[in-house]
Protein backbone atom coordinates (compact mmCIF):
# COMPACT_ATOMS: atom_id res chain seq x y z
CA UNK A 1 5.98 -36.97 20.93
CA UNK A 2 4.26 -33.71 20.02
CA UNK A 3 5.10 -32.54 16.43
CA UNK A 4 6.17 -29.06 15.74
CA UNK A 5 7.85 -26.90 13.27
CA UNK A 6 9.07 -25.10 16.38
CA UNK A 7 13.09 -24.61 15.85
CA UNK A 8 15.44 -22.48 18.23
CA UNK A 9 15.80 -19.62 15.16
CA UNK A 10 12.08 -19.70 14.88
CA UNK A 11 11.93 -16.52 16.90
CA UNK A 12 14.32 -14.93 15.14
CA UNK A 13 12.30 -15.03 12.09
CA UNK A 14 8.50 -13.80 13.22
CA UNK A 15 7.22 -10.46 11.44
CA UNK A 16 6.21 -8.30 13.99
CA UNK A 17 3.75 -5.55 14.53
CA UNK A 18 1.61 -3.35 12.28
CA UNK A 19 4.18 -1.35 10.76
CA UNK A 20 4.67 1.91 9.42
CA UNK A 21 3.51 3.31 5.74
CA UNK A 22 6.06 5.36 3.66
CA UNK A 23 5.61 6.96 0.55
CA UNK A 24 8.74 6.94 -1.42
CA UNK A 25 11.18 5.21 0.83
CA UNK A 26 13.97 4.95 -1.56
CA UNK A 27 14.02 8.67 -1.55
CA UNK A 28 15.59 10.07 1.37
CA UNK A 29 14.79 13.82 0.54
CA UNK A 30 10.79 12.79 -0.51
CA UNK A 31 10.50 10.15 1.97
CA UNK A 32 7.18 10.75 4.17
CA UNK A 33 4.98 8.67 7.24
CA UNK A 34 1.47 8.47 5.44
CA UNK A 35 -0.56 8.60 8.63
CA UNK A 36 -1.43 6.29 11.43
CA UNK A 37 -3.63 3.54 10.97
CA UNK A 38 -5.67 1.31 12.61
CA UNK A 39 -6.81 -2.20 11.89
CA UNK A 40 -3.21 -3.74 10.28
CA UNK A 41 -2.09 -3.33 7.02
CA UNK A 42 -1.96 -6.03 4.14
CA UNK A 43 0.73 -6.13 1.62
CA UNK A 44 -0.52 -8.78 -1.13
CA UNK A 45 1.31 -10.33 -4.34
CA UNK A 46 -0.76 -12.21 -6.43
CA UNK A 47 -0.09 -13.64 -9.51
CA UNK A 48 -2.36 -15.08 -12.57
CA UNK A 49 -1.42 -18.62 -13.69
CA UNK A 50 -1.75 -20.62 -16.87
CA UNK A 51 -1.46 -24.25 -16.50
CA UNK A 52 -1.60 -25.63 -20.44
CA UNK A 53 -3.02 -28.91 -21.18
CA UNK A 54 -1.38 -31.46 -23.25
CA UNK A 55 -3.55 -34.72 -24.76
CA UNK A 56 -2.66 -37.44 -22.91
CA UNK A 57 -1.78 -35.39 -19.26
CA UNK A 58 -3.85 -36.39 -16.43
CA UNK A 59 -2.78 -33.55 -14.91
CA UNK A 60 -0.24 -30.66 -14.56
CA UNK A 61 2.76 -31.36 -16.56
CA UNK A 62 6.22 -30.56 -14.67
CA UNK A 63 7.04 -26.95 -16.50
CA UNK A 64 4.31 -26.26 -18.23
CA UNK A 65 2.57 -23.45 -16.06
CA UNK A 66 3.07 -20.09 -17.73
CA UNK A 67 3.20 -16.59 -15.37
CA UNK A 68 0.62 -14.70 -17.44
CA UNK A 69 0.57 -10.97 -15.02
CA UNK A 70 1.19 -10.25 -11.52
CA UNK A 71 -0.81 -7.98 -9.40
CA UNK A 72 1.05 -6.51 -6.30
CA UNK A 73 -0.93 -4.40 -3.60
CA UNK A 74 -0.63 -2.60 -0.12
CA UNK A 75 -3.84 -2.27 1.84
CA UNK A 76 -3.46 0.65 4.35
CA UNK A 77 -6.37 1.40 6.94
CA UNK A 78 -5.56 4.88 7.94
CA UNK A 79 -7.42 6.43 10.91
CA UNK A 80 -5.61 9.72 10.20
CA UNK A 81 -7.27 11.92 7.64
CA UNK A 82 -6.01 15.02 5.55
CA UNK A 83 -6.88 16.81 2.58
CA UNK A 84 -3.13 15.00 1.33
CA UNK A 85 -4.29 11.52 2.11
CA UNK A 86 -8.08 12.26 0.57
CA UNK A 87 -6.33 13.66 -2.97
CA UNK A 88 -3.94 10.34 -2.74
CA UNK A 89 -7.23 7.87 -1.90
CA UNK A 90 -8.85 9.76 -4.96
CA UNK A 91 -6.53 9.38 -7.85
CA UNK A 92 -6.73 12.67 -10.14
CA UNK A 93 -8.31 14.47 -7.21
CA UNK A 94 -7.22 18.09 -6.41
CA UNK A 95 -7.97 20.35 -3.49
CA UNK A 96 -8.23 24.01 -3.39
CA UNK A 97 -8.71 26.75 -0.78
CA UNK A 98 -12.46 27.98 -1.06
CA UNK A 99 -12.14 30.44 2.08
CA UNK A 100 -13.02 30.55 5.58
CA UNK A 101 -15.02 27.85 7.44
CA UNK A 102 -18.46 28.55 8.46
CA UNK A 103 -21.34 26.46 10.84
CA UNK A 104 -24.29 24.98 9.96
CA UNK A 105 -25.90 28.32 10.63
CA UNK A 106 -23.33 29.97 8.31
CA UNK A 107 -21.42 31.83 10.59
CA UNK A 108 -17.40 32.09 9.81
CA UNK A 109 -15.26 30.25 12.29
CA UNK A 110 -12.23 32.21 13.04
CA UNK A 111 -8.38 30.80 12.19
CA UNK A 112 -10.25 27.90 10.03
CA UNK A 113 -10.83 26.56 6.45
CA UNK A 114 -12.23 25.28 4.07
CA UNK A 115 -10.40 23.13 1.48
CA UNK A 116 -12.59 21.79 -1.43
CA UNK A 117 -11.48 18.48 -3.03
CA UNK A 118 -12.87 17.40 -6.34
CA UNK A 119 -11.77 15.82 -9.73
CA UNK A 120 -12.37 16.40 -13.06
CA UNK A 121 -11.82 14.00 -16.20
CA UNK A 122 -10.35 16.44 -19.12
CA UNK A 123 -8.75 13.53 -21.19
CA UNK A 124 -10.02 9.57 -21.77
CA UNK A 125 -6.43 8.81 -19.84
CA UNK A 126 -5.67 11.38 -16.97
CA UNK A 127 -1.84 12.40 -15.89
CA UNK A 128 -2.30 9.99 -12.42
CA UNK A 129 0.03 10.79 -10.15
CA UNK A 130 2.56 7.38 -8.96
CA UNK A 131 4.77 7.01 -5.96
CA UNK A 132 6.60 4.05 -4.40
CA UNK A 133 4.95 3.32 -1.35
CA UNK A 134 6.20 0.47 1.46
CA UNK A 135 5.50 -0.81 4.88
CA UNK A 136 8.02 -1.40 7.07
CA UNK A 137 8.15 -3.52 10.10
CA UNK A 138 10.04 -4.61 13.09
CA UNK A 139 11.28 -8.46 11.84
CA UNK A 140 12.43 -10.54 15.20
CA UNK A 141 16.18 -11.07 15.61
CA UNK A 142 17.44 -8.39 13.84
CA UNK A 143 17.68 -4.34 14.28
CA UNK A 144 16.96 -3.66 10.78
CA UNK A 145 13.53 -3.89 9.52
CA UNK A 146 11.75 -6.06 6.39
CA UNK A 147 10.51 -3.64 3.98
CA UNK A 148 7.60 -4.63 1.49
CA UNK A 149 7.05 -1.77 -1.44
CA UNK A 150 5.37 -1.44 -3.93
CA UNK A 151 7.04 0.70 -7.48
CA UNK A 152 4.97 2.84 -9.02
CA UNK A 153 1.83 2.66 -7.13
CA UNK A 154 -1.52 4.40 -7.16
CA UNK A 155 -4.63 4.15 -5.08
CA UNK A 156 -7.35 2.20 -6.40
CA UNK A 157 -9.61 5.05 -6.20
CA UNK A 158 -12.52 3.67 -3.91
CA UNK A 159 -13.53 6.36 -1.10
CA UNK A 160 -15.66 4.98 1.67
CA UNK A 161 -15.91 6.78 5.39
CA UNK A 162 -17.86 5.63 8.11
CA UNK A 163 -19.58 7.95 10.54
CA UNK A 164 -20.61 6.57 13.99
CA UNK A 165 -21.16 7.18 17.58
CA UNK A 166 -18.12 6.63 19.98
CA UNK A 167 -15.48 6.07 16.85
CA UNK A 168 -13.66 7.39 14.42
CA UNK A 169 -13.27 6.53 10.61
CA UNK A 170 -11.18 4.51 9.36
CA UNK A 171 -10.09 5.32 5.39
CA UNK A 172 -8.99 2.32 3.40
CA UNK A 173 -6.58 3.04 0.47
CA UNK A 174 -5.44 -0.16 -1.70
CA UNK A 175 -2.29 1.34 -3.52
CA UNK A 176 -1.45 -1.21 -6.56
CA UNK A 177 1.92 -1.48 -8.06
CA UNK A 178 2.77 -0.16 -11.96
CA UNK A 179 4.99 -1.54 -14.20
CA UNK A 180 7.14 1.11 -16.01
CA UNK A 181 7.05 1.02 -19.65
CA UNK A 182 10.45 0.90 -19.51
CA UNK A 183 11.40 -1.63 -17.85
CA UNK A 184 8.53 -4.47 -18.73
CA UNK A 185 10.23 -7.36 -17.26
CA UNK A 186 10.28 -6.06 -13.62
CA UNK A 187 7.63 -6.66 -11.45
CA UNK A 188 6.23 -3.47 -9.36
CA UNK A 189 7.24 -4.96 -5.80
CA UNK A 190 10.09 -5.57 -3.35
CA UNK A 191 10.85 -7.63 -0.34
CA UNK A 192 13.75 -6.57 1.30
CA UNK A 193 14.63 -9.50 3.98
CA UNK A 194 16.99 -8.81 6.85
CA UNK A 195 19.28 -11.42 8.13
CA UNK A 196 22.25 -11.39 10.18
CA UNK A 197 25.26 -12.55 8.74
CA UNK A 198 28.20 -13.71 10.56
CA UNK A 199 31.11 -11.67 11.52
CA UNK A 200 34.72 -12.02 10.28
């Protein structure tokens, strides 16, 4: 007999899709799309272990594994670019308006411009800005969706683009998760889990 963990809820319980990026989804009135990606996304929560040793032990003692930090991140691959994403990729970053757009042979380009994005480090810890940022996908058997956020999140602050023939770039932004000094105990992240529950 074949063996399977094949069950008849089993397709009621399959993540589906890509998803969509929001930053700050708990806010109605701030809530925002990012962009459109391509390539998936990647929502990771990964957390540093102790396992402490006794004399004696051969091994891992029942209880004795210590949580020591927890890093929480959302890898977006965004194939839509704006000066908004760029200055959220590049934490610290600003953009100004430096005036009309001109070719390579510096002639102005009508109804276009230019917007100049750079950063500058005035203090040994910068004001970064943090938003809450989660993906949210279609989850099988159910018309509301499983959210995965992160709480206080910023970019990591790597900026690579690719330029080639036939394609377009693709701008990866890992956004990690902050804990808030005031509230220590809480992990930066969220799974919110739909499931239908039975009616009365």
């Amino acid at each position: 007999m074949r063996k399977t963990g094949l069950t008849n809820q089993t397709v009621e319980r399959l993540m589906l899709d890509s998803g969509v990026v929001y930053l700050n989804y708990d806010s109605p009135t701030k809530r925002t799309k990012l962009g459109a990606c391509r390539g998936g996304n990647e929502f990771s929560v990964t957390a540093e272990m102790r396992d402490m040793p006794f004399d004696g032990a051969g091994g891992l003692v029942q209880g004795a594994r210590r949580i020591i930090s927890t890093t929480a991140t959302l890898t977006v691959n965004l194939v839509e670019i704006s000066k908004e994403i760029l200055k959220i990729a590049i934490p610290g970053a600003e953009y100004t308006n430096v005036g009309a757009a001109k070719d390579e042979a510096g002639t102005a380009i009508t109804g276009e411009t230019y917007y100049e994005i750079k950063r500058a480090i005035e203090k040994t810890i910068p004001d970064f800005e943090f938003t809450d940022v989660a993906i949210v996908a279609e989850m099988s058997g159910t018309k509301a969706p499983v959210i995965c956020g992160l709480k206080n999140a910023m970019a990591g602050g790597e900026l690579n683009l690719s330029f080639s023939d036939a394609d377009e770039s693709v701008l990866k932004i890992t956004f990690t998760g902050s804990i808030s000094p005031d509230a220590l105990e809480d992990e930066p992240w969220f799974i919110r889990l739909p499931e239908k529950t039975g009616t009365v």
